[in-house]
N, C-alpha and C. Protein backbone atom coordinates (compact mmCIF):
# COMPACT_ATOMS: atom_id res chain seq x y z
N UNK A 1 -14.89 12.48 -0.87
CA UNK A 1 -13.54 12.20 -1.36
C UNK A 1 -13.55 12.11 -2.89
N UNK A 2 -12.34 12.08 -3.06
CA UNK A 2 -12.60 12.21 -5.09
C UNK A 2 -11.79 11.29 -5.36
N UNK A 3 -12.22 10.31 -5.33
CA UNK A 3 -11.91 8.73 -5.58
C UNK A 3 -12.50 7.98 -7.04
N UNK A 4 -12.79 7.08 -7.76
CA UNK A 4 -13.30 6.54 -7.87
C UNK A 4 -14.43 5.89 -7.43
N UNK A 5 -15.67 5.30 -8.02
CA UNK A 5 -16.28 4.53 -7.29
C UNK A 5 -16.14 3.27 -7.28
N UNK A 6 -16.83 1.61 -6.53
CA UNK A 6 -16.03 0.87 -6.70
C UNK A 6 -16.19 0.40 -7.88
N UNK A 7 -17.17 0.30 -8.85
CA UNK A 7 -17.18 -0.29 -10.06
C UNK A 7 -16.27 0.34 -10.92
N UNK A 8 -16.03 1.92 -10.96
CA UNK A 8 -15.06 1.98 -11.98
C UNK A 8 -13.29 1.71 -11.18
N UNK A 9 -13.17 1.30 -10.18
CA UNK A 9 -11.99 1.34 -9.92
C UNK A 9 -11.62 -0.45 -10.16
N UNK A 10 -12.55 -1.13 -9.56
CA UNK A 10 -12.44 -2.49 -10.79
C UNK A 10 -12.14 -2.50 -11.96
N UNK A 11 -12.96 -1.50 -12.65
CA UNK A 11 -12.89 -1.14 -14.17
C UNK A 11 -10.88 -0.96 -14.21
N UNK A 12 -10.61 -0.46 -13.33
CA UNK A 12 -9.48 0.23 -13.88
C UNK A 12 -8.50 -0.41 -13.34
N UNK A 13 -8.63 -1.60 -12.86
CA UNK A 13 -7.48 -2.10 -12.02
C UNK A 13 -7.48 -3.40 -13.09
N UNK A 14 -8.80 -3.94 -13.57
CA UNK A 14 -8.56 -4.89 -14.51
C UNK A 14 -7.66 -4.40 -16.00
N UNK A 15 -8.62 -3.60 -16.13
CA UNK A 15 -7.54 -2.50 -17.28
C UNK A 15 -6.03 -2.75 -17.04
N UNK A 16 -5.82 -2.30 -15.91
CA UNK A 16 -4.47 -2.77 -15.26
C UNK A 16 -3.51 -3.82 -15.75
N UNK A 17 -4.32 -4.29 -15.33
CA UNK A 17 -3.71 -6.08 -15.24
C UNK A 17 -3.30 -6.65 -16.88
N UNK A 18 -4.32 -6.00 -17.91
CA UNK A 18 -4.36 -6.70 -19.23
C UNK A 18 -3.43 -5.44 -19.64
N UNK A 19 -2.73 -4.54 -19.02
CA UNK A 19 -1.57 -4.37 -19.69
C UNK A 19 -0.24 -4.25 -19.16
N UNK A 20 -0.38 -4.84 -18.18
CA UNK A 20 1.08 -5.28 -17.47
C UNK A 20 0.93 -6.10 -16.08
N UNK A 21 0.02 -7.79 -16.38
CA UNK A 21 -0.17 -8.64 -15.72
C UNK A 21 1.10 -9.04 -14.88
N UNK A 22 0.77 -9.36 -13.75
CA UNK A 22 1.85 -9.56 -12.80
C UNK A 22 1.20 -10.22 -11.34
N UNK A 23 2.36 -10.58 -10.62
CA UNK A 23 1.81 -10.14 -9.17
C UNK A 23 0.98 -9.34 -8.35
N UNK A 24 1.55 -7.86 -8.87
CA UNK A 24 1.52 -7.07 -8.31
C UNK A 24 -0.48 -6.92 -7.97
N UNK A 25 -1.15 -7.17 -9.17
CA UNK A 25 -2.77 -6.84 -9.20
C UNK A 25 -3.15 -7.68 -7.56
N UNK A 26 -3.24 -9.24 -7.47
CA UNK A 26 -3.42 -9.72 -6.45
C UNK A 26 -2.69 -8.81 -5.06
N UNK A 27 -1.78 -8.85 -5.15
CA UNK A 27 -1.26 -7.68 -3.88
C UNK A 27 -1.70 -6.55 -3.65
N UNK A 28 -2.75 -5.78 -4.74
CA UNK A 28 -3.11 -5.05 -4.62
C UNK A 28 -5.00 -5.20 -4.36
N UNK A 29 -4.98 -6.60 -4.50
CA UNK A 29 -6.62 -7.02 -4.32
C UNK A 29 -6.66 -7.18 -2.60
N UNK A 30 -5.21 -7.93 -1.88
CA UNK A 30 -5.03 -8.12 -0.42
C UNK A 30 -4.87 -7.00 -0.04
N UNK A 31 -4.53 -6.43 -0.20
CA UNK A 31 -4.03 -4.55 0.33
C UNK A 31 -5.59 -4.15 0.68
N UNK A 32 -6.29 -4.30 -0.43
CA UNK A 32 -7.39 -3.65 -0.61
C UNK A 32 -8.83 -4.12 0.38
N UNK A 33 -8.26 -5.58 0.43
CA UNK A 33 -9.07 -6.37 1.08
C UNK A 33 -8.99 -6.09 3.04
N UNK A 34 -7.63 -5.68 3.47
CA UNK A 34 -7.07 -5.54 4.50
C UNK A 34 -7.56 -3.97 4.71
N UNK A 35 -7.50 -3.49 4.18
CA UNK A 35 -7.79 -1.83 4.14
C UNK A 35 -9.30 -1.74 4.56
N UNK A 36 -10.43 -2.45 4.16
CA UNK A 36 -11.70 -2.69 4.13
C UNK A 36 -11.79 -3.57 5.76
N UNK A 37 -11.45 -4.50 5.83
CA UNK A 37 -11.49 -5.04 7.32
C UNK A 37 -11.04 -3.87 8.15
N UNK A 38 -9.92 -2.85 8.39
CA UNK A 38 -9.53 -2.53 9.40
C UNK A 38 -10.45 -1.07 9.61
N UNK A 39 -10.61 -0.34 8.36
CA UNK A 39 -11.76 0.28 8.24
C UNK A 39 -12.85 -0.25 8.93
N UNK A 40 -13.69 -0.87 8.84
CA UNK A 40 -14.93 -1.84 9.27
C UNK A 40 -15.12 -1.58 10.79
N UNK A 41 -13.51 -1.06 11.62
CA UNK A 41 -13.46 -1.26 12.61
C UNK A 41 -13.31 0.06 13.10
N UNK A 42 -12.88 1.16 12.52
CA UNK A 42 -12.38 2.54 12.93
C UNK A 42 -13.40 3.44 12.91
N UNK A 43 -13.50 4.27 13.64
CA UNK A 43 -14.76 4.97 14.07
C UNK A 43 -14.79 6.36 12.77
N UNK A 44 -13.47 6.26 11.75
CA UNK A 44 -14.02 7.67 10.77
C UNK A 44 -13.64 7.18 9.71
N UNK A 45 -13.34 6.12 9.49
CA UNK A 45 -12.76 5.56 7.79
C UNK A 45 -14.22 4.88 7.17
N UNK A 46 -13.98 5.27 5.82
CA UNK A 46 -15.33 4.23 5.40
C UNK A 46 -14.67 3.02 4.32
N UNK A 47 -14.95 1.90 4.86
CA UNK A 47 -14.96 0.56 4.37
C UNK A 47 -14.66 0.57 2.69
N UNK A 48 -15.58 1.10 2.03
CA UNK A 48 -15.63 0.61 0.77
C UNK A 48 -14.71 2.14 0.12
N UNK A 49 -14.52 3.38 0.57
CA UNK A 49 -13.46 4.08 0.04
C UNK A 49 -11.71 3.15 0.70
N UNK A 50 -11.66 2.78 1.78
CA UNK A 50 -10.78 2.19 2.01
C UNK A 50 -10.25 1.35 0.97
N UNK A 51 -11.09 -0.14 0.75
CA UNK A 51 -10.92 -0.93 -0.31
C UNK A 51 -10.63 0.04 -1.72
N UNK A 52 -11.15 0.90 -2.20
CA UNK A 52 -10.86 1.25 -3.40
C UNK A 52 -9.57 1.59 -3.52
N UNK A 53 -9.13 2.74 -2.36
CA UNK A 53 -8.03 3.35 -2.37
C UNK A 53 -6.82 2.16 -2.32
N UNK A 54 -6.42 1.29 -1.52
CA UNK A 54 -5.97 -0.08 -1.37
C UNK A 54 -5.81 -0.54 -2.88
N UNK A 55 -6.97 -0.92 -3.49
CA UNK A 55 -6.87 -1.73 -4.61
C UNK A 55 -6.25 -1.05 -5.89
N UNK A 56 -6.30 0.58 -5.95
CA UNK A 56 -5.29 1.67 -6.91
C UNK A 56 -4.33 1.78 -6.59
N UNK A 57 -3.43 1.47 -5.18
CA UNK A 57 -2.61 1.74 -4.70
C UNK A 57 -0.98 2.04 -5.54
N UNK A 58 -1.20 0.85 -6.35
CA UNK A 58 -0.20 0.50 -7.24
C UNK A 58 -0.37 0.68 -8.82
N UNK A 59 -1.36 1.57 -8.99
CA UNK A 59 -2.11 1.28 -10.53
C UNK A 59 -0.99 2.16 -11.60
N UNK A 60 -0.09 2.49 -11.04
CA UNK A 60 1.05 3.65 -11.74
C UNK A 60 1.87 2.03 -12.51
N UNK A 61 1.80 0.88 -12.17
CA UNK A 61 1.98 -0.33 -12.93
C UNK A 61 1.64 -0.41 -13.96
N UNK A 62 0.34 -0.04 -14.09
CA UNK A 62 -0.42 -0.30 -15.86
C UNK A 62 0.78 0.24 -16.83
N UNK A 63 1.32 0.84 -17.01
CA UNK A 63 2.28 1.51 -18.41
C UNK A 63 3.67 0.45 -18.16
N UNK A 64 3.89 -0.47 -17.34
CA UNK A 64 5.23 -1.67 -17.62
C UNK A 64 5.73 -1.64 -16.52
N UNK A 65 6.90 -2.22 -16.45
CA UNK A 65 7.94 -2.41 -15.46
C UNK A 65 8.76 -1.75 -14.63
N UNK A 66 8.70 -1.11 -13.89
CA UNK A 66 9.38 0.54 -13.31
C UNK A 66 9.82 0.30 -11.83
N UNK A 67 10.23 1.10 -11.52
CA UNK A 67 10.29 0.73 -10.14
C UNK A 67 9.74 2.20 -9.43
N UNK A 68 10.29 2.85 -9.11
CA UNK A 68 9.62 3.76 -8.28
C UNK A 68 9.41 5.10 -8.88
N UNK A 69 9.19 4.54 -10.43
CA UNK A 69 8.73 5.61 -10.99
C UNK A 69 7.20 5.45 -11.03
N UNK A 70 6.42 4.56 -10.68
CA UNK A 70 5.08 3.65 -10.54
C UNK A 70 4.52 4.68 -9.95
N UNK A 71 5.13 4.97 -8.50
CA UNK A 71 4.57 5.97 -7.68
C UNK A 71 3.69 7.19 -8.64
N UNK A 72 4.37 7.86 -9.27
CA UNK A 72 4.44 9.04 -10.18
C UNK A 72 3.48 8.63 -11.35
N UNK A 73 3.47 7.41 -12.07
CA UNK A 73 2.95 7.25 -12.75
C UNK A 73 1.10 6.61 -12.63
N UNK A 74 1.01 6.70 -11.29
CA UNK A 74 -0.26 6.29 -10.87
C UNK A 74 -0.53 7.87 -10.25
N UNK A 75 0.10 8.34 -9.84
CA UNK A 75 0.00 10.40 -9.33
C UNK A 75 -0.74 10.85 -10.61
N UNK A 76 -0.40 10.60 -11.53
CA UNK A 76 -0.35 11.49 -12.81
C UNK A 76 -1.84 10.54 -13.17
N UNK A 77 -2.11 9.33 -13.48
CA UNK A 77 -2.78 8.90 -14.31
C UNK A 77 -4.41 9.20 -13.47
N UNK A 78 -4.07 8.98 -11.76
CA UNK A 78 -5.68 9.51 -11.52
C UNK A 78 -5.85 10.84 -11.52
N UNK A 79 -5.16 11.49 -11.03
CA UNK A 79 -4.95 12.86 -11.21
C UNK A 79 -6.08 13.45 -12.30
N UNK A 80 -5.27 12.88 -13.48
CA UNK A 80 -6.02 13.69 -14.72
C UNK A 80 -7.12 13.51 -14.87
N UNK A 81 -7.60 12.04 -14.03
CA UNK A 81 -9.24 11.89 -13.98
C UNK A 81 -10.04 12.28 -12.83
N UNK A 82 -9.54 13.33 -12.41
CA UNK A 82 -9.88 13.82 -11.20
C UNK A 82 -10.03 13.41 -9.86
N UNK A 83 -9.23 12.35 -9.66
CA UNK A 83 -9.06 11.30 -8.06
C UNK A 83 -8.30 12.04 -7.69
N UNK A 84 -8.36 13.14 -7.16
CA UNK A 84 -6.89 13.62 -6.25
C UNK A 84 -6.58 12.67 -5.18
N UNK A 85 -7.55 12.39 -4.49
CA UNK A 85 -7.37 11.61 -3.40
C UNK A 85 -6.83 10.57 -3.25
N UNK A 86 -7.13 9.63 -4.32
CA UNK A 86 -6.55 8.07 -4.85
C UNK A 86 -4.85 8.42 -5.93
N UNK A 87 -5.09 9.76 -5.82
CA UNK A 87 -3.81 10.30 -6.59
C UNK A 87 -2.87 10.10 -5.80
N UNK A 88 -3.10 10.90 -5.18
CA UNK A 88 -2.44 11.23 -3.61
C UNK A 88 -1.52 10.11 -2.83
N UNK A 89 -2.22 9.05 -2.50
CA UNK A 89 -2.06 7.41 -1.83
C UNK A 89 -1.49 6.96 -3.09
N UNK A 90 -1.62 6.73 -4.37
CA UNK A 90 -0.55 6.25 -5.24
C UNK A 90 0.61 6.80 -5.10
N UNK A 91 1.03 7.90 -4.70
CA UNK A 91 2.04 8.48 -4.50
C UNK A 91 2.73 8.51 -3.00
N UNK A 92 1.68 8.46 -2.11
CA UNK A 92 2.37 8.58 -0.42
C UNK A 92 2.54 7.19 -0.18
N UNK A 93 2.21 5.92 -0.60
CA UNK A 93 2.17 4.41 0.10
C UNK A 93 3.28 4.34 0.18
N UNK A 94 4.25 4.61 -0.77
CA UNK A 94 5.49 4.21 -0.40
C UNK A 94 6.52 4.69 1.05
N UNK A 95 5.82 5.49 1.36
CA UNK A 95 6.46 6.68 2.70
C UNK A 95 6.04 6.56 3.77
N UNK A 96 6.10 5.77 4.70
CA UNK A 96 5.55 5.16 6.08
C UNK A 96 6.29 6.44 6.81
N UNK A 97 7.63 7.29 6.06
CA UNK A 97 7.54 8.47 6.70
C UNK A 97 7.90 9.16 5.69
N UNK A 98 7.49 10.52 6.33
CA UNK A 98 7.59 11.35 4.76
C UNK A 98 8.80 11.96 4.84
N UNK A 99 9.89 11.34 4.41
CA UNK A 99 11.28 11.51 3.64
C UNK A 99 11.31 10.40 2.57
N UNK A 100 11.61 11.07 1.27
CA UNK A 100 11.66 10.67 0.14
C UNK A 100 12.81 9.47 0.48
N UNK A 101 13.94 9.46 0.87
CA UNK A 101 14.54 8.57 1.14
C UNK A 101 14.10 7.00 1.99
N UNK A 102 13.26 6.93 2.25
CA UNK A 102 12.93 5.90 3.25
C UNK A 102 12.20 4.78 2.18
N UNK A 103 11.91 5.68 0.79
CA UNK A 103 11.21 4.22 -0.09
C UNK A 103 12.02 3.72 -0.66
N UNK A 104 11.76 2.16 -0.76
CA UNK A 104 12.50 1.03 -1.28
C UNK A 104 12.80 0.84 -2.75
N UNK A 105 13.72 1.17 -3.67
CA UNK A 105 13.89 1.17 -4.74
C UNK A 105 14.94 2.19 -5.69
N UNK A 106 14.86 1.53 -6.76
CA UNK A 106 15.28 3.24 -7.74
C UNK A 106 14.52 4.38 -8.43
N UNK A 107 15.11 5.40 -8.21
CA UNK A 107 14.14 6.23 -8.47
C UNK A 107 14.22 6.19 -10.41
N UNK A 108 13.80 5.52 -10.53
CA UNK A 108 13.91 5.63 -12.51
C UNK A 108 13.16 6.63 -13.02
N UNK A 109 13.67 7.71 -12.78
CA UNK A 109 12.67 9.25 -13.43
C UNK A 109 13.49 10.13 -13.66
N UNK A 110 13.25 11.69 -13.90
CA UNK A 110 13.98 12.47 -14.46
C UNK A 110 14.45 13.02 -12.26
N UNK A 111 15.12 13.94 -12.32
CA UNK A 111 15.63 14.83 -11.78
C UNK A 111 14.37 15.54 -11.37
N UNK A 112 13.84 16.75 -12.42
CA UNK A 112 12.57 16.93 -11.86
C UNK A 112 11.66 16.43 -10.93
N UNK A 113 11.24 14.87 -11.43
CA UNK A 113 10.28 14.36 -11.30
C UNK A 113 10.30 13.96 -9.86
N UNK A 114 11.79 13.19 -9.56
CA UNK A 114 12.23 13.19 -8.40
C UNK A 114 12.48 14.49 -7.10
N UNK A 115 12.44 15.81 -7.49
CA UNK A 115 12.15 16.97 -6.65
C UNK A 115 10.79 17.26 -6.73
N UNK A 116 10.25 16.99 -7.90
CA UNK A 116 8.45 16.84 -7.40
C UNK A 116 8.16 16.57 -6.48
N UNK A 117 8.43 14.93 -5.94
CA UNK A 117 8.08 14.32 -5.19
C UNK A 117 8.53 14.50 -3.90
N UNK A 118 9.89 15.05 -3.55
CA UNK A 118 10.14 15.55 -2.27
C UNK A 118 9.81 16.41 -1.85
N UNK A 119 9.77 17.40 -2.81
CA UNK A 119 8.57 18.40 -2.33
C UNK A 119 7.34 18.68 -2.01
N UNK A 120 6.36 17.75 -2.66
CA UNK A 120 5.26 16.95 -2.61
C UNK A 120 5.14 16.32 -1.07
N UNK A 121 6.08 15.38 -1.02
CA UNK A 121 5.96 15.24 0.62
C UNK A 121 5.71 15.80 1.85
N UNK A 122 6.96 16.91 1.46
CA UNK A 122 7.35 17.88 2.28
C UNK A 122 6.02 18.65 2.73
N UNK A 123 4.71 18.78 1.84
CA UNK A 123 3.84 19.77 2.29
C UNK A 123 2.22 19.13 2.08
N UNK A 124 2.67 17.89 1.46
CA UNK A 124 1.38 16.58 1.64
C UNK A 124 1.23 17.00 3.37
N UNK A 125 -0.23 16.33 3.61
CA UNK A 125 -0.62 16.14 5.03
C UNK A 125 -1.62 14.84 5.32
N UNK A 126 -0.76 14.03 5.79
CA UNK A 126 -1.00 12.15 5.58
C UNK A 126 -2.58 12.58 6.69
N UNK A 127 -3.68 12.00 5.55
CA UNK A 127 -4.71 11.57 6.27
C UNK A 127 -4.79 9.66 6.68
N UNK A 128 -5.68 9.72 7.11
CA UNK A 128 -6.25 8.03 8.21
C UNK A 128 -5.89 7.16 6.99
N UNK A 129 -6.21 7.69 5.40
CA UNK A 129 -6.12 6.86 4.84
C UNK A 129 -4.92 6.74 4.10
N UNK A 130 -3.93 7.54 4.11
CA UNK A 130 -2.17 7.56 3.58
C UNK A 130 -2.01 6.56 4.70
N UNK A 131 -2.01 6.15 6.20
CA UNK A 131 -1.24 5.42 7.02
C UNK A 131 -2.24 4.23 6.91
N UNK A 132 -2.92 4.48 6.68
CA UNK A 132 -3.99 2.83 6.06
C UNK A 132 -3.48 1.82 5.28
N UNK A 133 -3.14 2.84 4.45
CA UNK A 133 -2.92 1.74 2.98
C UNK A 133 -1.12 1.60 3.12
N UNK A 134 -0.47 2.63 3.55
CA UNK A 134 0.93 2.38 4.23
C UNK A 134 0.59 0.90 4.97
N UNK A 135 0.28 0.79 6.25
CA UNK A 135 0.39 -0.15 6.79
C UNK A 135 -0.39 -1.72 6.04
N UNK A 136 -1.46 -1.33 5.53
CA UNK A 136 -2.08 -2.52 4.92
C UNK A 136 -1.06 -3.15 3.29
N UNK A 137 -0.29 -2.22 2.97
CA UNK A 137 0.92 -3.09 1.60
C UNK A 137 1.88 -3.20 2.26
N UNK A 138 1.98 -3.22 3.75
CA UNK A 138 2.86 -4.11 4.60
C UNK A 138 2.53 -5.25 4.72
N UNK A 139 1.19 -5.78 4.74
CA UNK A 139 0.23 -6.82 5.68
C UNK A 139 0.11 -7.63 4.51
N UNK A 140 0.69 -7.23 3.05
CA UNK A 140 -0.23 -8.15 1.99
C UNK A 140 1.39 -8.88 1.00
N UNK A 141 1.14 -9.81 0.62
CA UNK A 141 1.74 -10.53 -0.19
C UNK A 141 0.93 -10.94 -1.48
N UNK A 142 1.57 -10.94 -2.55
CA UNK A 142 0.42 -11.55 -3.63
C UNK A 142 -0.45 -12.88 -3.05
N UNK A 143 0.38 -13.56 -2.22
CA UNK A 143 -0.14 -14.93 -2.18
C UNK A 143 -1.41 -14.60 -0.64
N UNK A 144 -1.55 -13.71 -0.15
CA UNK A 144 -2.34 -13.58 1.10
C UNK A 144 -1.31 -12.49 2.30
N UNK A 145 -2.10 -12.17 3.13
CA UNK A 145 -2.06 -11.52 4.56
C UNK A 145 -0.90 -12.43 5.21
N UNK A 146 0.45 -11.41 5.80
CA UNK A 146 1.16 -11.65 6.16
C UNK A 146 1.50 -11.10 7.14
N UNK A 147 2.76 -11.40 8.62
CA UNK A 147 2.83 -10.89 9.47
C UNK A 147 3.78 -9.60 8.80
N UNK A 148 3.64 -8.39 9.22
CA UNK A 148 4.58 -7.14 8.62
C UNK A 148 6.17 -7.55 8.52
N UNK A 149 6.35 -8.25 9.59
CA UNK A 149 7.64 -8.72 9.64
C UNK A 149 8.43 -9.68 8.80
N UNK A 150 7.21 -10.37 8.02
CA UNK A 150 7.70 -11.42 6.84
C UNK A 150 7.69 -10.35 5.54
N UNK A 151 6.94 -9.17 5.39
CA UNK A 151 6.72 -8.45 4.50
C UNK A 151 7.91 -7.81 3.92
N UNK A 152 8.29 -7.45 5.07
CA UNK A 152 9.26 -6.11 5.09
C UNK A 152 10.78 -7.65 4.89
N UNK A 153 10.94 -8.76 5.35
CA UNK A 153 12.44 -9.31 5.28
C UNK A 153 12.09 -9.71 3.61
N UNK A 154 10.74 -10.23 3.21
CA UNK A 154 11.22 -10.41 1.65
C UNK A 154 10.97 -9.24 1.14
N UNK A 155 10.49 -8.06 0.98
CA UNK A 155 11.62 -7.14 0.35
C UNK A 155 12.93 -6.54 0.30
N UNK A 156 13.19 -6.62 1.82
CA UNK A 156 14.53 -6.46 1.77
C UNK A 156 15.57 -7.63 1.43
N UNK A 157 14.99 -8.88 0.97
CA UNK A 157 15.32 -9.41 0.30
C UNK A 157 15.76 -8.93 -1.05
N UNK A 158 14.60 -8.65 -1.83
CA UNK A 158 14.93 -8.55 -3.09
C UNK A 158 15.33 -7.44 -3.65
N UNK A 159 15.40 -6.38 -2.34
CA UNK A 159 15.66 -5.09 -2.59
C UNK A 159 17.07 -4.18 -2.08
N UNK A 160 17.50 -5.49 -0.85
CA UNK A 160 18.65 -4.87 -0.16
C UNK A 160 18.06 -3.97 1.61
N UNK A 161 19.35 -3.96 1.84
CA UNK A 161 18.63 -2.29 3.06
C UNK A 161 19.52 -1.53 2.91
N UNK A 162 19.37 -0.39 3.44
CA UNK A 162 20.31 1.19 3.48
C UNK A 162 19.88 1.78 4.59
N UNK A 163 20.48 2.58 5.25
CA UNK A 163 21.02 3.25 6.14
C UNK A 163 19.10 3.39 6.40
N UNK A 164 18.48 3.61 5.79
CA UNK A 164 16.97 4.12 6.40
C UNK A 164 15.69 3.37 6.42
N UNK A 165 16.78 2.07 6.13
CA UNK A 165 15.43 0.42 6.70
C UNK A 165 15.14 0.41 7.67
N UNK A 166 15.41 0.68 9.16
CA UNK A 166 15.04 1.22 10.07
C UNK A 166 14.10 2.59 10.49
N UNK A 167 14.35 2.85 10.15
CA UNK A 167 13.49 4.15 9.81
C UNK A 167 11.82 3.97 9.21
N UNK A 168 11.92 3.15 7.87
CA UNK A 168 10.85 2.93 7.16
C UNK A 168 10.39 1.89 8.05
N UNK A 169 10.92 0.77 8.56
CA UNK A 169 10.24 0.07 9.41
C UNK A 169 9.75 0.64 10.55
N UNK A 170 10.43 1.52 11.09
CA UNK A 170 9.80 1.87 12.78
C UNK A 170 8.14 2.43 12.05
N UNK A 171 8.06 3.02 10.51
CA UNK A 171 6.86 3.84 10.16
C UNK A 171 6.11 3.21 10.41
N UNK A 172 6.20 2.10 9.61
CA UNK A 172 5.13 0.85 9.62
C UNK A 172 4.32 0.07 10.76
N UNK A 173 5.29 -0.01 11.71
CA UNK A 173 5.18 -0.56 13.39
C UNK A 173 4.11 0.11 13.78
N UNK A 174 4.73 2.09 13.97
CA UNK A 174 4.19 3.08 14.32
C UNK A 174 2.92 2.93 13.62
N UNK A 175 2.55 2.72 12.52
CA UNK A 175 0.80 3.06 11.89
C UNK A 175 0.15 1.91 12.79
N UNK A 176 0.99 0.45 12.59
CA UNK A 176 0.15 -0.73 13.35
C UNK A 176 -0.21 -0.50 15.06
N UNK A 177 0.71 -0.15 15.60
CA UNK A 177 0.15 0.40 16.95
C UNK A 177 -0.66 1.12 16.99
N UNK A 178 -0.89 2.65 15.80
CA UNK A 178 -1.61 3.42 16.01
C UNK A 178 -3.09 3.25 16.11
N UNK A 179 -3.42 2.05 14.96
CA UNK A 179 -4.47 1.42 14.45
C UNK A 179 -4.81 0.57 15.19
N UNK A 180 -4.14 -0.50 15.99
CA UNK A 180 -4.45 -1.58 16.97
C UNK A 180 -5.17 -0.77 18.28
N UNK A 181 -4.46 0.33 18.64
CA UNK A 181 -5.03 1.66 20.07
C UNK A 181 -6.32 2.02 19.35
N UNK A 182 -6.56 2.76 18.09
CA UNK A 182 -8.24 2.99 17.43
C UNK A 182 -8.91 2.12 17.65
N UNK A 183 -8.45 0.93 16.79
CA UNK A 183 -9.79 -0.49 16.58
C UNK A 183 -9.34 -1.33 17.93
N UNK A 184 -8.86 -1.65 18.54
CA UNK A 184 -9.24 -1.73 20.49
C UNK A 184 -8.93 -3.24 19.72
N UNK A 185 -7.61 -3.82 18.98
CA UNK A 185 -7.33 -5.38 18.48
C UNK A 185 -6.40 -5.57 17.77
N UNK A 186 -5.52 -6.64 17.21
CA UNK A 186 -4.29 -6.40 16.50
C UNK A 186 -4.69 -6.16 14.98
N UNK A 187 -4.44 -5.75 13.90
CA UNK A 187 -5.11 -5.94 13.12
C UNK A 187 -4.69 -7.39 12.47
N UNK A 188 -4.22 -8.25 13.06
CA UNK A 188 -4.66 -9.48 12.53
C UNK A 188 -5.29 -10.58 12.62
N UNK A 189 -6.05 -9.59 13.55
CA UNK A 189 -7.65 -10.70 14.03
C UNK A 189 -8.68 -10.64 12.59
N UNK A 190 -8.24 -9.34 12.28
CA UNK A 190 -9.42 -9.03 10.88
C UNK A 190 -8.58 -9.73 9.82
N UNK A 191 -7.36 -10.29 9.41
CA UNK A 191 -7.36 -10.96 8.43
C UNK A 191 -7.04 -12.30 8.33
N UNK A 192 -8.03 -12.73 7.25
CA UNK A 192 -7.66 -14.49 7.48
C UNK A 192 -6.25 -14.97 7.09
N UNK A 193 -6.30 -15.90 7.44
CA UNK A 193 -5.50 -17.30 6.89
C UNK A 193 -3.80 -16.35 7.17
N UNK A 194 -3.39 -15.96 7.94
CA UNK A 194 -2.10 -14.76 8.45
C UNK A 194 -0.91 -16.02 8.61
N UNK A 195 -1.39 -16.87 9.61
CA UNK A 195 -0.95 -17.97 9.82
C UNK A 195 -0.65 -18.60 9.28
N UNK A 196 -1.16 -19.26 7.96
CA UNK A 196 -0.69 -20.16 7.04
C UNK A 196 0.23 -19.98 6.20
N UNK A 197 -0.23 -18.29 5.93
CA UNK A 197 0.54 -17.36 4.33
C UNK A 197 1.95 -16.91 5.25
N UNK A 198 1.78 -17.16 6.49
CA UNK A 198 3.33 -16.47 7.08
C UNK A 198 4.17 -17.71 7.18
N UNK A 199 3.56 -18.90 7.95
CA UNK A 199 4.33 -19.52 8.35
C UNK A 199 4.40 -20.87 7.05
N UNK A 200 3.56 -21.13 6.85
CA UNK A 200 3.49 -22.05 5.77
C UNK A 200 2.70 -23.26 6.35
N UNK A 201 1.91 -23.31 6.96
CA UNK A 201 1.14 -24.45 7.54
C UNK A 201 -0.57 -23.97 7.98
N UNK A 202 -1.29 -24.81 8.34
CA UNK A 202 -2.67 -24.38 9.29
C UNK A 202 -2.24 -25.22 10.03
N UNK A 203 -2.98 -24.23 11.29
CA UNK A 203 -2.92 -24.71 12.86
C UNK A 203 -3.67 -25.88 12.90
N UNK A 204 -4.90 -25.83 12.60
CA UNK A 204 -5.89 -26.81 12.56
C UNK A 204 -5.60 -27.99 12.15
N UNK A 205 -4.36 -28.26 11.54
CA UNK A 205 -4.24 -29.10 10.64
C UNK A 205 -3.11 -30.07 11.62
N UNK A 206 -2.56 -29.67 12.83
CA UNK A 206 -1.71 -30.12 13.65
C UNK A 206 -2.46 -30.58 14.92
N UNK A 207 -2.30 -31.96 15.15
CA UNK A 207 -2.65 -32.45 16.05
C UNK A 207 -2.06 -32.17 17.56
């Protein structure tokens, strides 16, 4: 694969962070972390490309505040360093199906940039690891591993829904079933503390 390896993708995610610190890095450390467990379990993914890909997911962040021009701007930035692959997943995570319409946000880009990308879709061909990291920046919150279903109501919290929130959700469902039938378990046996970061409590802690 033409990824990064993991030391320079640390390298580049810290890079990250010291120029447009946020949330977003931790959400992208749980993504990454979730991507690596469910891997661990699948008979053709490998563990530590999983985690890498996961932890770039969002790295189109480093240049400021954007919204779904991020996508594009993490396309472009591994790209030129030869990650097609990690290129690729910066650009497909957002698409649990591949209609440009189903991602959450504004498209803040040119016209072009925005038929790039639908076209791009249109003839992309989602490998194990496009529905990986799809389903695993469902599973992650900055603060920890969440049920998909808490994921998806606070963004549509802060984001609204449209006619194709349904849609993008059935994607998401669809990867988690697909992945629960592979690894023979839900995938939230593989991540900790799900329970606490969803509901706001430990079990253990109730008599």
């Amino acid at each position: 694969m033409k990824i990064p390896n993991l030391e320079e993708s640390q390298d580049l995610l810290s890079e990250a962070e010291k120029l447009n610190p946020g949330p977003w890095v931790q959400h992208s450390i749980y993504v990454a972390q979730a991507a690596e467990a469910i891997a661990k379990l699948h008979p053709t993914l490998d563990p530590t490309a999983a985690y890498i890909l996961g932890s770039l997911h969002d790295i189109g962040r480093r240049v400021g505040v954007t919204d779904l021009r991020h996508l594009l701007d993490g396309y472009r930035f591994l790209s030129t360093r030869g990650f097609e692959d990690a290129a690729q997943i910066s650009l497909t995570h957002a698409f649990p199906v591949k209609d440009i319409h189903v991602a959450t946000g504004e498209w803040d880009c040119s016209v072009q940039d925005f038929e790039f990308v639908k076209a791009y879709l249109s003839q992309v061909e989602y490998s194990d690891y496009d529905r990986l990291i799809q389903l695993c920046d469902a599973l992650a919150l900055p603060t920890g591993f969440c049920l998909i279903e808490k994921r998806l109501v606070e963004v549509a919290f802060r984001r609204g829904i449209d006619n194709h929130t349904l849609s993008r959700w059935k994607g998401y469902f669809d990867h988690q079933r697909e992945f629960e039938r592979i690894i023979g378990r839900s995938v939230y046996s593989v991540l900790p503390g799900v329970i606490e970061n969803t509901f706001g409590f430990n079990p253990c802690n109730i008599d």
